[in-house]
Protein backbone atom coordinates (compact mmCIF):
# COMPACT_ATOMS: atom_id res chain seq x y z
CA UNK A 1 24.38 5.66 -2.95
CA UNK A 2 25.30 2.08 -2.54
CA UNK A 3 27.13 2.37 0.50
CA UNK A 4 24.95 5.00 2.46
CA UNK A 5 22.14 3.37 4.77
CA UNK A 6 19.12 4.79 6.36
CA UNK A 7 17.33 3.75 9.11
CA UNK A 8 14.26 4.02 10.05
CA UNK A 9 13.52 3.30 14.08
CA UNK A 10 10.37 3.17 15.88
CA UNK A 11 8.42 2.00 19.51
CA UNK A 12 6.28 0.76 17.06
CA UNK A 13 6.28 -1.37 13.52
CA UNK A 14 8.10 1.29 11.73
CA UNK A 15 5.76 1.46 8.98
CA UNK A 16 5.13 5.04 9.64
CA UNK A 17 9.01 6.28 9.44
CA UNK A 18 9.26 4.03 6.45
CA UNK A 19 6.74 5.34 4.23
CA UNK A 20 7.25 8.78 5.14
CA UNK A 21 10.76 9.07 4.71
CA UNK A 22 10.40 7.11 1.35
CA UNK A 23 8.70 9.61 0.80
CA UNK A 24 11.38 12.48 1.45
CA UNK A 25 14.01 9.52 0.21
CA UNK A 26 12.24 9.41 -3.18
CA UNK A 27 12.72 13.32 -4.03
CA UNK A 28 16.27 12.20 -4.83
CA UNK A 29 17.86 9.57 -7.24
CA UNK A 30 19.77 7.47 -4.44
CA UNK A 31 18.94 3.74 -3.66
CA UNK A 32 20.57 3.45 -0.23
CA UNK A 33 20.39 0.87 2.02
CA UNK A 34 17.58 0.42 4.36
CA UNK A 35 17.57 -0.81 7.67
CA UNK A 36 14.35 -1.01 9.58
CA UNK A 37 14.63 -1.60 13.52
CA UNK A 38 10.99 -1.99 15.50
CA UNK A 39 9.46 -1.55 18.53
CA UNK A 40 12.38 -0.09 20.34
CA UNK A 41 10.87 0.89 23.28
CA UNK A 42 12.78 0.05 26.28
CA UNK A 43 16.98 1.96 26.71
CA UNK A 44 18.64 -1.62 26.12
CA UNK A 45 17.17 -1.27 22.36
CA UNK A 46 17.95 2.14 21.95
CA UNK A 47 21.37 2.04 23.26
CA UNK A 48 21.66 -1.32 21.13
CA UNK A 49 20.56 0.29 17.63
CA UNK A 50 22.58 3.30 18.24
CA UNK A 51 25.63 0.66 18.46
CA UNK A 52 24.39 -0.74 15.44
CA UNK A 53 24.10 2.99 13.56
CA UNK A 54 27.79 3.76 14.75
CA UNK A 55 29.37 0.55 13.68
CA UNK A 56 27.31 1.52 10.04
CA UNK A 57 29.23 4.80 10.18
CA UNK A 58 32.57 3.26 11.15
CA UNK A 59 32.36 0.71 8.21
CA UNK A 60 31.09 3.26 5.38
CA UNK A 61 32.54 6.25 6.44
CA UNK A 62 29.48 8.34 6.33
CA UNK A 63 26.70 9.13 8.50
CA UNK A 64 23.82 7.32 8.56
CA UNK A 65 20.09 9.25 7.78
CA UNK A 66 18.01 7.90 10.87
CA UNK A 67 14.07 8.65 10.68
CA UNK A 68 12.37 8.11 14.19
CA UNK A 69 9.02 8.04 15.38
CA UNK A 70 9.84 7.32 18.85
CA UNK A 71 8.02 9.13 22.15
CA UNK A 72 9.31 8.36 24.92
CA UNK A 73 12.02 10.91 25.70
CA UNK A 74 14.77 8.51 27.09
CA UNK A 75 14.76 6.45 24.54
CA UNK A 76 14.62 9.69 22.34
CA UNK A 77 17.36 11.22 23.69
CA UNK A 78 20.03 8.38 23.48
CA UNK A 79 18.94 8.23 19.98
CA UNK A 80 19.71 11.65 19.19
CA UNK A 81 22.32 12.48 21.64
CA UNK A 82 24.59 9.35 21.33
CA UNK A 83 24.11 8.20 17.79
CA UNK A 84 26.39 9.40 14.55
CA UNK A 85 23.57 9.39 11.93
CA UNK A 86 22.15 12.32 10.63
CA UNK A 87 18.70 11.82 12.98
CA UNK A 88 15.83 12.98 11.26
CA UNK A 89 13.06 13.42 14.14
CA UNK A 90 9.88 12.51 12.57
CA UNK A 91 7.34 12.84 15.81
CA UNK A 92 8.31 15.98 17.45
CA UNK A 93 9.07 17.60 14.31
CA UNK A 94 5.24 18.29 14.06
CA UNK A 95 3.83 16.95 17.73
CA UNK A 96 5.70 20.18 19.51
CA UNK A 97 4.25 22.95 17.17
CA UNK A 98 0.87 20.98 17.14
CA UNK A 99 0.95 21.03 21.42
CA UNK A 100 1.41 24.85 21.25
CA UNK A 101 -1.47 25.25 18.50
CA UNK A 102 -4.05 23.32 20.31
CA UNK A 103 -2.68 24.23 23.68
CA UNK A 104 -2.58 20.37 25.14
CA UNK A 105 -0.40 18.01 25.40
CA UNK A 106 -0.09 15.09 23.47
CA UNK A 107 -0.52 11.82 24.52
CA UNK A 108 2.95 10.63 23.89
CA UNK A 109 1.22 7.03 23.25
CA UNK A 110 3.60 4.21 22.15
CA UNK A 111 3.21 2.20 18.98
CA UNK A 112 -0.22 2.35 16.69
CA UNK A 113 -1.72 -0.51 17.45
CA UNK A 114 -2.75 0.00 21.22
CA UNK A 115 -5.91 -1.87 22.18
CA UNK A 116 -7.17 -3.11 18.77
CA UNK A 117 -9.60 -4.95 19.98
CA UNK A 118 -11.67 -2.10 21.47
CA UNK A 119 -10.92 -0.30 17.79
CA UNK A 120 -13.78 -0.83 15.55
CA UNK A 121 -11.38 0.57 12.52
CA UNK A 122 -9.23 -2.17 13.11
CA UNK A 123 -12.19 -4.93 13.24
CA UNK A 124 -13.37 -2.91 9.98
CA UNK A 125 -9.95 -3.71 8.58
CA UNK A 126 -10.08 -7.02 9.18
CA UNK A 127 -13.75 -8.00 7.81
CA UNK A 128 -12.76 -5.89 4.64
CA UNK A 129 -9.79 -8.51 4.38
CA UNK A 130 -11.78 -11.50 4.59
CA UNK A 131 -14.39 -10.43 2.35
CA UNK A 132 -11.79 -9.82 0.08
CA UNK A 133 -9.65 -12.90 -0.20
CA UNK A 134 -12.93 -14.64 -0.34
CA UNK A 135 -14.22 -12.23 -3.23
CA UNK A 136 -10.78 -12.70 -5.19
CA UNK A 137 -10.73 -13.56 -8.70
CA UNK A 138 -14.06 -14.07 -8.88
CA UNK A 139 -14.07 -17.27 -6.30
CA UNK A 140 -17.71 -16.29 -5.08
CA UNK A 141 -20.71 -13.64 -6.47
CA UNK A 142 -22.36 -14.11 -2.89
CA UNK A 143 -23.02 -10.88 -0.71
CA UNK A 144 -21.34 -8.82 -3.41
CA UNK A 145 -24.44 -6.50 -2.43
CA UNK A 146 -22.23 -5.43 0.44
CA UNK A 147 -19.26 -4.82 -1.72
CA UNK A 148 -17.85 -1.12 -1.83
CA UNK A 149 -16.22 -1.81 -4.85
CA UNK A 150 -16.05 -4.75 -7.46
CA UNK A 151 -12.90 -4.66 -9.63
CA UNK A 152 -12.81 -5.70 -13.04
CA UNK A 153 -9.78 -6.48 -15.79
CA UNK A 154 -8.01 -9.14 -17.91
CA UNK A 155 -5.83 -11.23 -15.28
CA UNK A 156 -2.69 -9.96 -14.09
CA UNK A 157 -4.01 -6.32 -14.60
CA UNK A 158 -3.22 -5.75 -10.61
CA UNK A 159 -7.09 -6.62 -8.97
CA UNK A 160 -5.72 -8.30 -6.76
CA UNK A 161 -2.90 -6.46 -4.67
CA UNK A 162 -4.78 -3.58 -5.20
CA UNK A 163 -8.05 -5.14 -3.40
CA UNK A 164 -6.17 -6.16 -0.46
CA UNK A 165 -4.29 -2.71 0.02
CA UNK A 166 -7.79 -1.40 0.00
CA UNK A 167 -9.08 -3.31 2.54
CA UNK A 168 -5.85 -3.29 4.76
CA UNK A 169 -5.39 0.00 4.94
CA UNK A 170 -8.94 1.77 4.46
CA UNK A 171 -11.59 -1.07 5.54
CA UNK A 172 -13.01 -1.34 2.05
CA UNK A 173 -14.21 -4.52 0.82
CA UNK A 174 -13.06 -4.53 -2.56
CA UNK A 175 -13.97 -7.73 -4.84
CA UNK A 176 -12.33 -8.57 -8.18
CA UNK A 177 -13.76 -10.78 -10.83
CA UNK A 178 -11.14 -10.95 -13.87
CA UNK A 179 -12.77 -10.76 -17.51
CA UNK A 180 -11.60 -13.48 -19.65
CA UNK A 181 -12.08 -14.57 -23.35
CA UNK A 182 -15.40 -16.21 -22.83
CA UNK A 183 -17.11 -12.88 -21.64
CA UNK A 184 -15.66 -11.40 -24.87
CA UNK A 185 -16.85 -14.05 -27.06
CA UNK A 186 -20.61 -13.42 -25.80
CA UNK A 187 -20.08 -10.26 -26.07
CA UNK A 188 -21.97 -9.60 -22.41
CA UNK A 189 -20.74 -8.08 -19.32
CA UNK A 190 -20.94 -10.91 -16.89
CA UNK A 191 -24.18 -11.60 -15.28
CA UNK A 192 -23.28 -11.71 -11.52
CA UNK A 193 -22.09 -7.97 -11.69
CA UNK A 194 -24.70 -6.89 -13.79
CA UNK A 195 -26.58 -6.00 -10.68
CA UNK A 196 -23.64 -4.01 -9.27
CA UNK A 197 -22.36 -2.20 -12.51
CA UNK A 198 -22.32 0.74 -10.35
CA UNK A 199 -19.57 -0.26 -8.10
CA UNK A 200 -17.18 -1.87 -10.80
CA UNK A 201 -14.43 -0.07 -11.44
CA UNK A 202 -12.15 -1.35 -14.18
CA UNK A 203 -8.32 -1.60 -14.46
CA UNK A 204 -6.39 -2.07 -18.00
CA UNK A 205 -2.62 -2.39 -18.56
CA UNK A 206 -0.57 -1.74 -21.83
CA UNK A 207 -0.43 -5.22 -23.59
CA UNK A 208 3.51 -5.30 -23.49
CA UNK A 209 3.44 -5.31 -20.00
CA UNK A 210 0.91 -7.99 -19.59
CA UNK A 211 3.10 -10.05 -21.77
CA UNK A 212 5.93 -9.75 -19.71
CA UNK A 213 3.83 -10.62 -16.47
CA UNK A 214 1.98 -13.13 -18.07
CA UNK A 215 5.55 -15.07 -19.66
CA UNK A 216 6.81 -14.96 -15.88
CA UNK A 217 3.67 -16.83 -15.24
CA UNK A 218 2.92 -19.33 -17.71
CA UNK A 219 5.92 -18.85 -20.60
CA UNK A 220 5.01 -19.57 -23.86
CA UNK A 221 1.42 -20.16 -23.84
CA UNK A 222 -1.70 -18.56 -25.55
CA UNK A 223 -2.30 -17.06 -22.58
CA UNK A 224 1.29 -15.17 -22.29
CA UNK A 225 1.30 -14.59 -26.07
CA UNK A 226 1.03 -10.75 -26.97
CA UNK A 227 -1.22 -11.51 -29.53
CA UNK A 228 -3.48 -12.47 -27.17
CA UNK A 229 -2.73 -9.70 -24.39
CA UNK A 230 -3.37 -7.44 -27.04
CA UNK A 231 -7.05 -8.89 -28.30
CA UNK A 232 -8.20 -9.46 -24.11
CA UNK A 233 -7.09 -5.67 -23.47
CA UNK A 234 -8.50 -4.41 -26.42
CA UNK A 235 -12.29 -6.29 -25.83
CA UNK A 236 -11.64 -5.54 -21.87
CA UNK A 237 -11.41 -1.93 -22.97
CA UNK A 238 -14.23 -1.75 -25.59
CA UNK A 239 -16.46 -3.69 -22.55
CA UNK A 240 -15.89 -1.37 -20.12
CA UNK A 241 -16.35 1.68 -22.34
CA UNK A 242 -19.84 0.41 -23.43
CA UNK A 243 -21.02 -0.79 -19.85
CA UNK A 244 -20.13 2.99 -19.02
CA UNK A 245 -17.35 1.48 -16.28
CA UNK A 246 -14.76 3.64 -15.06
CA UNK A 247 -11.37 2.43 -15.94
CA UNK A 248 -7.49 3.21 -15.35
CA UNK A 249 -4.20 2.02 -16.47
CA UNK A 250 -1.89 0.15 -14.04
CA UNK A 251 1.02 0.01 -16.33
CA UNK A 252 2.85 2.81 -14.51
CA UNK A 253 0.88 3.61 -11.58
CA UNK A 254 1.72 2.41 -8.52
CA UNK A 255 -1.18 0.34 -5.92
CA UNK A 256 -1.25 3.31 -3.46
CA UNK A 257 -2.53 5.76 -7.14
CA UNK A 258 -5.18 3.19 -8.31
CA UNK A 259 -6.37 2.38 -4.72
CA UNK A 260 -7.05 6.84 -4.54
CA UNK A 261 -8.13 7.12 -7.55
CA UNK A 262 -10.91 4.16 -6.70
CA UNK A 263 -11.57 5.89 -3.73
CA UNK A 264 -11.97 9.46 -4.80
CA UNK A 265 -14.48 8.11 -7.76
CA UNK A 266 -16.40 5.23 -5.94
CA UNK A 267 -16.15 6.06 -2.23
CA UNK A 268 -15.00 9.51 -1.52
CA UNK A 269 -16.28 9.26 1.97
CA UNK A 270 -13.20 7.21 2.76
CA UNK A 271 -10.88 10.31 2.19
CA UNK A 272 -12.63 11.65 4.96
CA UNK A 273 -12.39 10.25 8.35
């Protein structure tokens, strides 16, 4: 669907009608156009992004798909009432039936990031990101005793994105420290996480793929070469598998899988909140 768009409009950052209606989006093999519009809170910007979702229309000849998360009911309504886009209505599809279950009425709070600083989630978040970037690639073994998880793997396995999406969006402070030939070649699993074997968790990838990463990188090196992908996954493997690590592919699994499946094996209290 080349020429369909979607929209996704908020009062807040939009992340929330984003990834949920990739979500729905993804049930179908169409890679429309996406449009995300933020913090529209006030009628000017609703009346404004409505324009902008009826010129869309005009132009392609179809109706936009709108997802909103959007509360307060003026801005709601011009939205829905005025615009020609098939609106999908993300907040009061389950805030109305949730009122009448509990038998109160919801807050009808703007945005998701109201008064951070009194949220100690969102100061969690942010230590959890420090620790990280300064725990990346192995840059420092200090206070790795208050680690929740230490990741391990030949570099460009995905660590890295995958420790930051853990601490961004669940508070964990992940480190990574890659494994590289000279830990193979003494045949020892390094001694800084020796202590902390018990919250490494190790990531692989297919050997093609690392080639392919690694020639975008540094193109025709030793380092790039699949011969040499194919030895530092191989030891990598054979390591972890006689340290007794837990390991996964991230050859076809996306950040948001590994970053579960870490949680659900090293810190299943984090599924719970």
């Amino acid at each position: 669907m080349p020429n369909r768009t979607v929209f996704f409009v908020s009062d807040g950052t939009g992340i929330t009608a984003e990834t949920f209606g990739n979500s729905i989006l993804n049930q179908f093999a169409a890679k429309p156009r996406h449009v995300r519009r933020p913090f529209i809170d006030t009628v000017d910007k609703a009346h404004q992004v409505v324009r902008e979702i009826n010129h869309t229309a005009e132009v392609e000849g179809k109706r936009p798909i709108v997802f909103i998360t959007l509360v307060d009911r003026e801005v709601l309504a011009i939205v829905k009432d005025l615009s020609k886009g098939l609106v999908l209505d993300m907040f009061n599809t389950f805030i109305e039936p949730l009122e009448a279950e509990f038998g109160i009425t919801s807050n009808h709070r703007v945005g998701r990031f109201s008064d951070v600083a009194k949220s100690q989630e969102y100061t969690d978040r942010i230590e959890a990101i420090n620790f990280s970037l300064a725990h990346d690639d192995g840059q420092s073994a200090k206070n790795l005793e208050s680690a929740d998880v230490i990741l391990v793997g030949v570099s460009r396995s995905g660590k890295t994105p995958t420790s930051l999406y853990l601490a961004m969006q669940h508070g964990v402070k992940a480190a990574n420290y890659p494994l590289i030939p000279e830990d193979f070649e003494r045949g020892k699993f390094p001694s800084s996480l020796a202590p902390h074997k018990a919250k490494c968790f190790g990531l692989t990838i297919d050997p093609e793929r690392l080639n392919q990463i690694r020639h975008e990188r540094r193109p025709n090196s030793k380092y790039s070469s699949i011969e040499n992908c194919r030895y530092e996954v191989r030891e990598a493997e054979t390591m972890m598998r006689r340290e007794g690590i837990a390991w996964l592919s991230s050859t076809h699994k996306s950040i948001e899988e590994i970053a579960t499946t870490i949680l659900r094996d090293i810190r299943p209290d984090r599924l719970m909140y």
